[in-house]
N, C-alpha and C. Protein backbone atom coordinates (compact mmCIF):
# COMPACT_ATOMS: atom_id res chain seq x y z
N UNK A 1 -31.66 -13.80 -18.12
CA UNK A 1 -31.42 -13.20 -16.82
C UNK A 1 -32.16 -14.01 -15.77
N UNK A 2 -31.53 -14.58 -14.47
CA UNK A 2 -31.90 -14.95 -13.62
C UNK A 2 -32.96 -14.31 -12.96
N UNK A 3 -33.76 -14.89 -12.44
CA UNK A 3 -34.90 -13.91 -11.01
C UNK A 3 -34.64 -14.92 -10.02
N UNK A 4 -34.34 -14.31 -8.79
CA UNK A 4 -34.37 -14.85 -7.35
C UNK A 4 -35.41 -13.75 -6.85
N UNK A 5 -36.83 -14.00 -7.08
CA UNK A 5 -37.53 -12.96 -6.31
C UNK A 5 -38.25 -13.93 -4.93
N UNK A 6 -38.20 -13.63 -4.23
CA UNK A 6 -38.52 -14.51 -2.76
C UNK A 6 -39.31 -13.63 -1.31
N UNK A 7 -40.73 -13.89 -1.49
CA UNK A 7 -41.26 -12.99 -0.46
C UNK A 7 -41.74 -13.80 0.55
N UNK A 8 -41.29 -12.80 1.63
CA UNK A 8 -41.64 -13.87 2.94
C UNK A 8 -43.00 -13.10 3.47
N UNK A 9 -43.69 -13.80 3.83
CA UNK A 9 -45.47 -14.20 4.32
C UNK A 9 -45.76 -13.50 5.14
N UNK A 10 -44.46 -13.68 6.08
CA UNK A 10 -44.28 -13.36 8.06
C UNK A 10 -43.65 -12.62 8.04
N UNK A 11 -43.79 -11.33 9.23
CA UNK A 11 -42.83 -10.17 9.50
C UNK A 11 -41.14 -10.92 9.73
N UNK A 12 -40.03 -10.13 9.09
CA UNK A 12 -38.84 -10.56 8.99
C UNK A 12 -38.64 -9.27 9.10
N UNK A 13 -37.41 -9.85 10.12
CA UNK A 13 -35.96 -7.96 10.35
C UNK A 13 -35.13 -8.12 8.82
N UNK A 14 -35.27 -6.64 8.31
CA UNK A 14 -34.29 -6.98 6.92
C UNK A 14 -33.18 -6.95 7.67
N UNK A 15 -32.58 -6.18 8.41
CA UNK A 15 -31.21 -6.78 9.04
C UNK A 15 -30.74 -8.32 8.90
N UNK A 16 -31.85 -8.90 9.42
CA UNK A 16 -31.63 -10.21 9.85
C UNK A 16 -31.42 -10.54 8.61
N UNK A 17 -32.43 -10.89 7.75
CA UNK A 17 -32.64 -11.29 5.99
C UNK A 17 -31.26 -11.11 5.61
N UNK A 18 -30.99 -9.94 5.12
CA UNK A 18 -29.30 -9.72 4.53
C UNK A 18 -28.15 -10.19 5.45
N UNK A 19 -28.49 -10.68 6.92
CA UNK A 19 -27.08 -11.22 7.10
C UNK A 19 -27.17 -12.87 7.03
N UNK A 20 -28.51 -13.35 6.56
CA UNK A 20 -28.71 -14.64 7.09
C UNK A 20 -28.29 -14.96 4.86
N UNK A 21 -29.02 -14.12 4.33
CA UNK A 21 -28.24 -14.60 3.32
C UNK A 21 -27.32 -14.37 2.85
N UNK A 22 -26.47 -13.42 3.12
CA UNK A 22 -25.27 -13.51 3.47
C UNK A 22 -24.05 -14.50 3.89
N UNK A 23 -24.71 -15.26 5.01
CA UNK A 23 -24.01 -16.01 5.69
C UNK A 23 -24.13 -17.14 4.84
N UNK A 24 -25.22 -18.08 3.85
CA UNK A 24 -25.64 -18.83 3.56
C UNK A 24 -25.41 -18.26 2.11
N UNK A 25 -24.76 -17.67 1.41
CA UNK A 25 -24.62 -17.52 0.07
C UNK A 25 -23.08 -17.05 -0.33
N UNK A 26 -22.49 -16.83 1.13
CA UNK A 26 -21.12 -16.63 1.55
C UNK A 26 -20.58 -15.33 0.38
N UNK A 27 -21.95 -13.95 0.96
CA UNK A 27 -21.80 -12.97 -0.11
C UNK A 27 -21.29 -11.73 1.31
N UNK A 28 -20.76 -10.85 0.51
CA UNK A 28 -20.14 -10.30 1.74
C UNK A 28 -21.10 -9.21 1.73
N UNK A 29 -21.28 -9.25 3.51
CA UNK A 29 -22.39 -8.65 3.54
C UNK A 29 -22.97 -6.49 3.08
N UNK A 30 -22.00 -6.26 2.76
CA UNK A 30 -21.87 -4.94 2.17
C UNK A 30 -22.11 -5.03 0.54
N UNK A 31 -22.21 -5.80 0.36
CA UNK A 31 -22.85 -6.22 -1.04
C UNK A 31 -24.07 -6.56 -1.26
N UNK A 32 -25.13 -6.82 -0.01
CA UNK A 32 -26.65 -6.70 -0.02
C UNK A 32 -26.61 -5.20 0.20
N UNK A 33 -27.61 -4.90 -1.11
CA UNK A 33 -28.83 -3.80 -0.53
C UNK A 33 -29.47 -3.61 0.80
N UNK A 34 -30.21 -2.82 1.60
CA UNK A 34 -31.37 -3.32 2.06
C UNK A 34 -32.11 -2.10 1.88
N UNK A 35 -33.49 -1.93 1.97
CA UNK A 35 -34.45 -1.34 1.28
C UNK A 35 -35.41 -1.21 2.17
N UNK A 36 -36.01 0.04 3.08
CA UNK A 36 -36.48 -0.11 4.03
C UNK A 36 -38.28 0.55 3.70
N UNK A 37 -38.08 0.74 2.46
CA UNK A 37 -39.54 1.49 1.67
C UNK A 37 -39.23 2.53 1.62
N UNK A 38 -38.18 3.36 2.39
CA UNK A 38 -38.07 4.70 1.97
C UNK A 38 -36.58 5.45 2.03
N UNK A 39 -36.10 4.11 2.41
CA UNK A 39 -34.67 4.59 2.11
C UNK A 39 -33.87 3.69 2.25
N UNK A 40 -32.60 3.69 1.80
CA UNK A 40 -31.45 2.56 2.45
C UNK A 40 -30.67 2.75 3.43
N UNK A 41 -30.48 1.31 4.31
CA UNK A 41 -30.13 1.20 5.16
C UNK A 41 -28.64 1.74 5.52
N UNK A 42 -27.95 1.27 4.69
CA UNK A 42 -26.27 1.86 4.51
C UNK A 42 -25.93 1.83 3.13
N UNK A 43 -24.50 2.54 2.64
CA UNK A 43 -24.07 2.21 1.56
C UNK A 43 -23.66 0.96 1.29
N UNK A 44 -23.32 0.78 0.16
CA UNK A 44 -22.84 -0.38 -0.57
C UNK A 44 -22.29 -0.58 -1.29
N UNK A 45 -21.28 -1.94 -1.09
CA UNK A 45 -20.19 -1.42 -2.31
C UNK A 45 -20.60 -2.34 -3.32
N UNK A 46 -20.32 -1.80 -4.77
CA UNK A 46 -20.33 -2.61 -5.94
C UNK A 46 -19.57 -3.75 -6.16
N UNK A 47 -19.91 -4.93 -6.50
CA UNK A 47 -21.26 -5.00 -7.50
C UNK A 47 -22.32 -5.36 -6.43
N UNK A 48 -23.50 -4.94 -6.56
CA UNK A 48 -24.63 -5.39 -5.64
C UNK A 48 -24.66 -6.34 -6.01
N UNK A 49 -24.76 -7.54 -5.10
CA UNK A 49 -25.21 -9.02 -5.32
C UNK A 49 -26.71 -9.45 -5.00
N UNK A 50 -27.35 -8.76 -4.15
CA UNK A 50 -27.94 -9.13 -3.45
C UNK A 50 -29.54 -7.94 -3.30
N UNK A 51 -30.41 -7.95 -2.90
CA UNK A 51 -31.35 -7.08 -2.66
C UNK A 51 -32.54 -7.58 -1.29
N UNK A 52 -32.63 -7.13 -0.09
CA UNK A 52 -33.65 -7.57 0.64
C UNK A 52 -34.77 -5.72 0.85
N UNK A 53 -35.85 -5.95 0.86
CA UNK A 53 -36.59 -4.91 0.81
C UNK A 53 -37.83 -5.01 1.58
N UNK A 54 -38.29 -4.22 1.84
CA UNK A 54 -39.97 -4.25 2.15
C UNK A 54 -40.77 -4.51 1.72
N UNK A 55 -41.49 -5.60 1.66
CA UNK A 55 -42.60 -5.79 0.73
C UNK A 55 -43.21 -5.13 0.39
N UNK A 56 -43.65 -5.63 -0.67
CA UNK A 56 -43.76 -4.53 -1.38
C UNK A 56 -45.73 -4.01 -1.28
N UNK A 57 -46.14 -4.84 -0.90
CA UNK A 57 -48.23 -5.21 -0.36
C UNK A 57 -48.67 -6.13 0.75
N UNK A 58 -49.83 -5.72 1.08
CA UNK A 58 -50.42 -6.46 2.01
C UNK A 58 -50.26 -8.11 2.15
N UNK A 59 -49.50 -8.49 3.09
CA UNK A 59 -49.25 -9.96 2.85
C UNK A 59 -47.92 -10.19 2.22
N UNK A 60 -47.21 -9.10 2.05
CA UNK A 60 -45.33 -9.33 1.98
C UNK A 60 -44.76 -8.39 3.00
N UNK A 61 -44.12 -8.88 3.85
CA UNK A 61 -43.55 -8.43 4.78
C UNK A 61 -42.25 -8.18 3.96
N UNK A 62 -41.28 -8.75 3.30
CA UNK A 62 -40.32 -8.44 2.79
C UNK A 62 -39.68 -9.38 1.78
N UNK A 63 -38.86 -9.26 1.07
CA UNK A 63 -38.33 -9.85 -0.39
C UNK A 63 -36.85 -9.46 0.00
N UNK A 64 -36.70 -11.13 -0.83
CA UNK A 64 -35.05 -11.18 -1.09
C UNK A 64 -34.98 -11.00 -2.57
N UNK A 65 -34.16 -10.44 -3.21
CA UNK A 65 -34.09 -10.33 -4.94
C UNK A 65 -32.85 -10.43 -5.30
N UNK A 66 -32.10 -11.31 -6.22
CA UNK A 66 -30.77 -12.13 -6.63
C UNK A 66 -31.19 -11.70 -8.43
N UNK A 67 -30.34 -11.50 -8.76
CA UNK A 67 -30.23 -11.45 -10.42
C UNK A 67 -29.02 -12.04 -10.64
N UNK A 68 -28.45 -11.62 -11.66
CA UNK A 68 -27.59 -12.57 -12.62
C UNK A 68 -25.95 -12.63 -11.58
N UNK A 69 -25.98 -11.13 -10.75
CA UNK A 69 -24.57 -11.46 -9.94
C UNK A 69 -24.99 -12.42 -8.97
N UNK A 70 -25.98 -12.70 -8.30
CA UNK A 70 -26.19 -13.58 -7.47
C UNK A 70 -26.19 -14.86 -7.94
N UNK A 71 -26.65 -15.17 -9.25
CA UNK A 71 -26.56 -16.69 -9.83
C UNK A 71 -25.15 -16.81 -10.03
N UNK A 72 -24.60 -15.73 -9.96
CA UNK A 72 -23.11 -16.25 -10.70
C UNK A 72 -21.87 -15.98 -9.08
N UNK A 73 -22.38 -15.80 -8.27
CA UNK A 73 -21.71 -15.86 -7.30
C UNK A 73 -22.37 -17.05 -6.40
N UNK A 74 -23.19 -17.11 -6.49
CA UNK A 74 -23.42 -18.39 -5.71
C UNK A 74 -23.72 -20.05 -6.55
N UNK A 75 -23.16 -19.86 -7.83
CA UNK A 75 -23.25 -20.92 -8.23
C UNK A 75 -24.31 -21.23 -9.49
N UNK A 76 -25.75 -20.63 -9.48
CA UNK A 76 -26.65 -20.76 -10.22
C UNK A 76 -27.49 -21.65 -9.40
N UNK A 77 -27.69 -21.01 -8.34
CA UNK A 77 -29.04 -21.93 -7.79
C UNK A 77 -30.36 -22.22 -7.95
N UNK A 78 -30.89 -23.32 -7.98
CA UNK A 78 -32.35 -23.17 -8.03
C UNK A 78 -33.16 -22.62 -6.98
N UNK A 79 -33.57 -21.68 -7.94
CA UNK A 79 -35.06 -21.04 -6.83
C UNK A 79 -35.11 -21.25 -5.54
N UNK A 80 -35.95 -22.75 -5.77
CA UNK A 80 -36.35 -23.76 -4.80
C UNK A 80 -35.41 -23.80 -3.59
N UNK A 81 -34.38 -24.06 -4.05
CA UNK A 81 -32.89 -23.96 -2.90
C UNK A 81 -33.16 -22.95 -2.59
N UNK A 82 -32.68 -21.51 -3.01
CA UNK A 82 -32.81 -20.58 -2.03
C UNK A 82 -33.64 -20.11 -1.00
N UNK A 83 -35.29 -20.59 -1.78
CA UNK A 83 -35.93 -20.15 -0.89
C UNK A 83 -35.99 -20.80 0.74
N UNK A 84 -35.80 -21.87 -0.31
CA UNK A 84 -35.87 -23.46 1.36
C UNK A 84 -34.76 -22.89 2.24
N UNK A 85 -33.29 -22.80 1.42
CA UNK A 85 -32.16 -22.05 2.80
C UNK A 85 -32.43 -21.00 3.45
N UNK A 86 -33.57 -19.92 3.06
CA UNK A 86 -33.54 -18.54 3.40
C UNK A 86 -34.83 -18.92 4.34
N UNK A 87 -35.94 -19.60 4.29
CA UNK A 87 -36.84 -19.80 4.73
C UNK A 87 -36.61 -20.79 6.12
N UNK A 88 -36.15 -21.90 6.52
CA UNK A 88 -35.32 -22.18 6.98
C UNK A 88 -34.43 -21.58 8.10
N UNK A 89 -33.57 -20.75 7.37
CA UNK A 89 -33.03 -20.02 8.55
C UNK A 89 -33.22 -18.70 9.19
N UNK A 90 -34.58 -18.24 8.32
CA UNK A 90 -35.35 -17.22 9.10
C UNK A 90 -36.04 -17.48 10.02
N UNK A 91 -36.80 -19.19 9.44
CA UNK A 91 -37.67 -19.74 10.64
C UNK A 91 -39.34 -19.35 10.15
N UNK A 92 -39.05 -18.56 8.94
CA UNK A 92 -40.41 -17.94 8.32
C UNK A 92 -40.93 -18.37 6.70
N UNK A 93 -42.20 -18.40 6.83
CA UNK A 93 -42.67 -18.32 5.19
C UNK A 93 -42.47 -17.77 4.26
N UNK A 94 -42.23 -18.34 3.18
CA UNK A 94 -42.06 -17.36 2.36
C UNK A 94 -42.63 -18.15 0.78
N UNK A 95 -43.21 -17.85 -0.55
CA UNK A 95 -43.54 -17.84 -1.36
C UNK A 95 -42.77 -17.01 -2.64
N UNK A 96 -42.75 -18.12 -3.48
CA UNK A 96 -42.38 -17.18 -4.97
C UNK A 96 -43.38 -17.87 -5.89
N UNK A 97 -43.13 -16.54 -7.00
CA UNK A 97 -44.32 -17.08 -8.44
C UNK A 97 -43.53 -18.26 -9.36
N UNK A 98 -44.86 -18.69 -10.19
CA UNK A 98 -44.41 -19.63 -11.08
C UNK A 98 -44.08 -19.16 -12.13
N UNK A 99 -43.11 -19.94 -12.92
CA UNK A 99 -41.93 -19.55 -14.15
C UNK A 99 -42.26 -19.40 -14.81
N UNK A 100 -44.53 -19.66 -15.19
CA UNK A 100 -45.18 -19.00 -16.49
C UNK A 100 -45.88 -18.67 -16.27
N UNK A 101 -46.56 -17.77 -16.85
CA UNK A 101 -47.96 -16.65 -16.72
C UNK A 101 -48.72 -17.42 -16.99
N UNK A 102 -48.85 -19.18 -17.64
CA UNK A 102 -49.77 -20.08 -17.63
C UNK A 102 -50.54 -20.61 -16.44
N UNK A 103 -49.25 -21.20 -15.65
CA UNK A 103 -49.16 -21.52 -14.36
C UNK A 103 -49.47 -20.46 -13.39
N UNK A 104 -51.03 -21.17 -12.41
CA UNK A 104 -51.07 -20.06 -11.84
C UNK A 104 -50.93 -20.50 -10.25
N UNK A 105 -50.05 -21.57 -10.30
CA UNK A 105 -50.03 -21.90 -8.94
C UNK A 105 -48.58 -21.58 -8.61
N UNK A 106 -48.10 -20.85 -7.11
CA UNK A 106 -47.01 -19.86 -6.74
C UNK A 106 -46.45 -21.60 -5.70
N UNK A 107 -45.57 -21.20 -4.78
CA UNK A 107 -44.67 -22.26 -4.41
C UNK A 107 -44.46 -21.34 -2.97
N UNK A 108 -45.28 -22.27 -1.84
CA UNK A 108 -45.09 -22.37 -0.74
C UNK A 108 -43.81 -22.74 -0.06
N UNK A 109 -42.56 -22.07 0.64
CA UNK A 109 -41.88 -22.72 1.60
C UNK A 109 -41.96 -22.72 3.17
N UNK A 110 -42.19 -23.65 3.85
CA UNK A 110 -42.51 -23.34 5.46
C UNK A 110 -41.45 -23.29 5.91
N UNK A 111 -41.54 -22.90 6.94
CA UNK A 111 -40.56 -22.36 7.83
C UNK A 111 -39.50 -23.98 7.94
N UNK A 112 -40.21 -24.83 8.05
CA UNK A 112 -39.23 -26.44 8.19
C UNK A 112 -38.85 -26.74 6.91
N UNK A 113 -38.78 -25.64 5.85
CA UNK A 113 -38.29 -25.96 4.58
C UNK A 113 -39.53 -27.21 4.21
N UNK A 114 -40.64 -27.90 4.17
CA UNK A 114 -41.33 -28.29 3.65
C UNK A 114 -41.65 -27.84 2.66
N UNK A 115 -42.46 -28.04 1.20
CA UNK A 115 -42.66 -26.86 0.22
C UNK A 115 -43.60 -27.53 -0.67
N UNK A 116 -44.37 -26.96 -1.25
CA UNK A 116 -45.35 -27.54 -2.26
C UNK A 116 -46.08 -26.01 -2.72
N UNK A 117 -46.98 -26.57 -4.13
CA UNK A 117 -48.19 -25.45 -4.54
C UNK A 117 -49.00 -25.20 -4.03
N UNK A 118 -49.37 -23.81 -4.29
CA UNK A 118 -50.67 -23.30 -3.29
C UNK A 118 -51.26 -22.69 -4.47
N UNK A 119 -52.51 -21.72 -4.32
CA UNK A 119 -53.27 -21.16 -4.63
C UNK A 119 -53.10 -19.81 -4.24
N UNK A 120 -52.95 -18.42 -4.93
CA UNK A 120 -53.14 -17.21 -3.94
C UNK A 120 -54.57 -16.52 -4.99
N UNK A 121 -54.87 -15.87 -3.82
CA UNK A 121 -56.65 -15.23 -4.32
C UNK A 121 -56.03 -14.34 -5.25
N UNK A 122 -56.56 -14.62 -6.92
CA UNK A 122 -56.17 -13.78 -7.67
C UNK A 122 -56.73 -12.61 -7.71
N UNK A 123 -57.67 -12.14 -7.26
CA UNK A 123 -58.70 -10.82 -7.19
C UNK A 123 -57.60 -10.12 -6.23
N UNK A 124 -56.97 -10.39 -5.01
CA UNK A 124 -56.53 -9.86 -4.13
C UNK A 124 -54.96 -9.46 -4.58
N UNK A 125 -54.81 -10.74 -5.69
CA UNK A 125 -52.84 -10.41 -5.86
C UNK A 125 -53.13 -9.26 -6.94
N UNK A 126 -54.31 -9.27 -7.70
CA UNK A 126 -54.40 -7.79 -8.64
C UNK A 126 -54.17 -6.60 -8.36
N UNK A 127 -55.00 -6.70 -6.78
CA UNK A 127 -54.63 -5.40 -6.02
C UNK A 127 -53.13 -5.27 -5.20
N UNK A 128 -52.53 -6.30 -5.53
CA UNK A 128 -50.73 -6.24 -5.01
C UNK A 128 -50.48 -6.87 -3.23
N UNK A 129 -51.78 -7.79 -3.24
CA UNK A 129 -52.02 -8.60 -1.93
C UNK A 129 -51.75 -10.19 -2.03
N UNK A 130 -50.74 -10.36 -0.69
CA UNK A 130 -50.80 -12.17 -1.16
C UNK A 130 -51.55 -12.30 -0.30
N UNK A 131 -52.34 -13.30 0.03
CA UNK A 131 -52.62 -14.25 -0.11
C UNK A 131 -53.17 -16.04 -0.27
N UNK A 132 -52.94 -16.32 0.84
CA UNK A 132 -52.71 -17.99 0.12
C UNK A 132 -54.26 -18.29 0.87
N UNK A 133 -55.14 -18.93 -0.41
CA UNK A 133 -55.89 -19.68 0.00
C UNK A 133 -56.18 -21.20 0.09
N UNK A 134 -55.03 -21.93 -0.05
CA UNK A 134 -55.32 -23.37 -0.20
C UNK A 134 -53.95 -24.09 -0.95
N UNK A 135 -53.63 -24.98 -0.89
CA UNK A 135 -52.53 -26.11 -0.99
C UNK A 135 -52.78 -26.78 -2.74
N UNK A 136 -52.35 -27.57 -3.12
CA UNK A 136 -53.00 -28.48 -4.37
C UNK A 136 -52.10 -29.74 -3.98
N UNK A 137 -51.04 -29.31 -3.35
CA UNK A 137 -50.49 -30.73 -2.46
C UNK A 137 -50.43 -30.63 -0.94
N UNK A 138 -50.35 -31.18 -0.33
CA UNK A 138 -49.97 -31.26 1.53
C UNK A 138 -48.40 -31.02 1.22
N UNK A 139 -48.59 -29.90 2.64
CA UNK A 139 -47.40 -29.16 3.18
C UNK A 139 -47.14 -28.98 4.27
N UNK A 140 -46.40 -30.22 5.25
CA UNK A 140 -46.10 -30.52 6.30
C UNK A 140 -46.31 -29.40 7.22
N UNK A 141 -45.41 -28.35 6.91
CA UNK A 141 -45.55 -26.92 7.74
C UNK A 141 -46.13 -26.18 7.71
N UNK A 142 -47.20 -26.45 6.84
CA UNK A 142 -48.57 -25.57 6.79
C UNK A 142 -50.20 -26.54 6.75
N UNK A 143 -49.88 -27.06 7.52
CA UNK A 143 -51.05 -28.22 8.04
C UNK A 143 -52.52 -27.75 8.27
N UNK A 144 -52.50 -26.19 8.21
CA UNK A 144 -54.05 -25.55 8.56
C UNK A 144 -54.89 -25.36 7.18
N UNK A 145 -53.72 -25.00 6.29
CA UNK A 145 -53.96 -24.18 4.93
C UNK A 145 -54.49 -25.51 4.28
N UNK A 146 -56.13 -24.97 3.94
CA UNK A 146 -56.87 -26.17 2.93
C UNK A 146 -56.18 -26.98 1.64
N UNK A 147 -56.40 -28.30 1.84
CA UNK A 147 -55.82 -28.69 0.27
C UNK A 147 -57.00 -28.44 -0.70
N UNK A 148 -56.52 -27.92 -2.10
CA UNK A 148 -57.73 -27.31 -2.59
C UNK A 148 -58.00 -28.84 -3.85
N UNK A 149 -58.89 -28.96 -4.68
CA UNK A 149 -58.79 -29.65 -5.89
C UNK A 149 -58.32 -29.51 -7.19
N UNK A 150 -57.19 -30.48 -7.30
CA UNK A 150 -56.33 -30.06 -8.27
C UNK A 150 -56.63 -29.08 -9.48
N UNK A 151 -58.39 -29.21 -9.70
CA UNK A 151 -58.32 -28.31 -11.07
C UNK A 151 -58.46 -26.51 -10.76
N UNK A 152 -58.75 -26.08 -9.69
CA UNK A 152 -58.98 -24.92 -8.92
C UNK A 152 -58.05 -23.63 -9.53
């Protein structure tokens, strides 16, 4: 089973979110969810493709979520792609986790679609908080955020 889980950093209109991926995943837009923390926005018709929601903790403003109808309607995209198109044309940050519970470095996208690893304070993501304290590569669109040392 696919995961497209994708949380953005920066306050985002879920309005906006579900029509921008929408427009960019050429899913019709009554086929996103949206998820406002305490209720939904409108109905929807089946099959849900799509999911944008409220973040879900301190330091997620909101999440896009794609499962297996979304890989299979838009092709089987990588991650990486989506986040860069969705990030991109929000104009906002956004972060997803890494593909093993080994790996504990998550994947920065800036708003200019730039993208590299970061660091998020694990004491803080325990309590369901992102996050980001530091880079392990340079990330054009996030030029403030410390580069940390690779073994960190």
């Amino acid at each position: 089973m696919r995961d497209y889980t994708i949380v953005f950093i920066e306050p985002v209109d879920l309005g906006v979110l579900a029509a921008e991926a929408a427009a960019a995943f050429a899913i019709p837009r009554e086929q996103i969810e949206v998820w406002d923390g305490s209720a939904f926005a409108a109905p929807v018709v089946e099959p849900i493709i799509a999911q944008v929601a409220a973040g879900s903790g301190p330091g997620a403003y909101a999440e896009f979520v794609g499962f297996d109808a979304f890989a299979s309607h838009a092709g089987d995209p990588e991650l990486l792609d989506v986040a860069v198109e969705l990030a991109t044309r929000l104009k906002h940050r956004a972060v997803f986790g890494p593909e093993t519970a080994e790996d504990y470095r998550w994947t920065l996208v800036a708003a200019d679609g730039s993208h590299g690893k970061v660091v998020l304070d694990d004491d803080r993501l325990d309590d369901g908080a992102i996050t980001v304290i530091g880079t392990v590569e340079p990330i054009s669109g996030a030029p403030e955020l410390p580069q940390l040392p690779e073994a960190h």
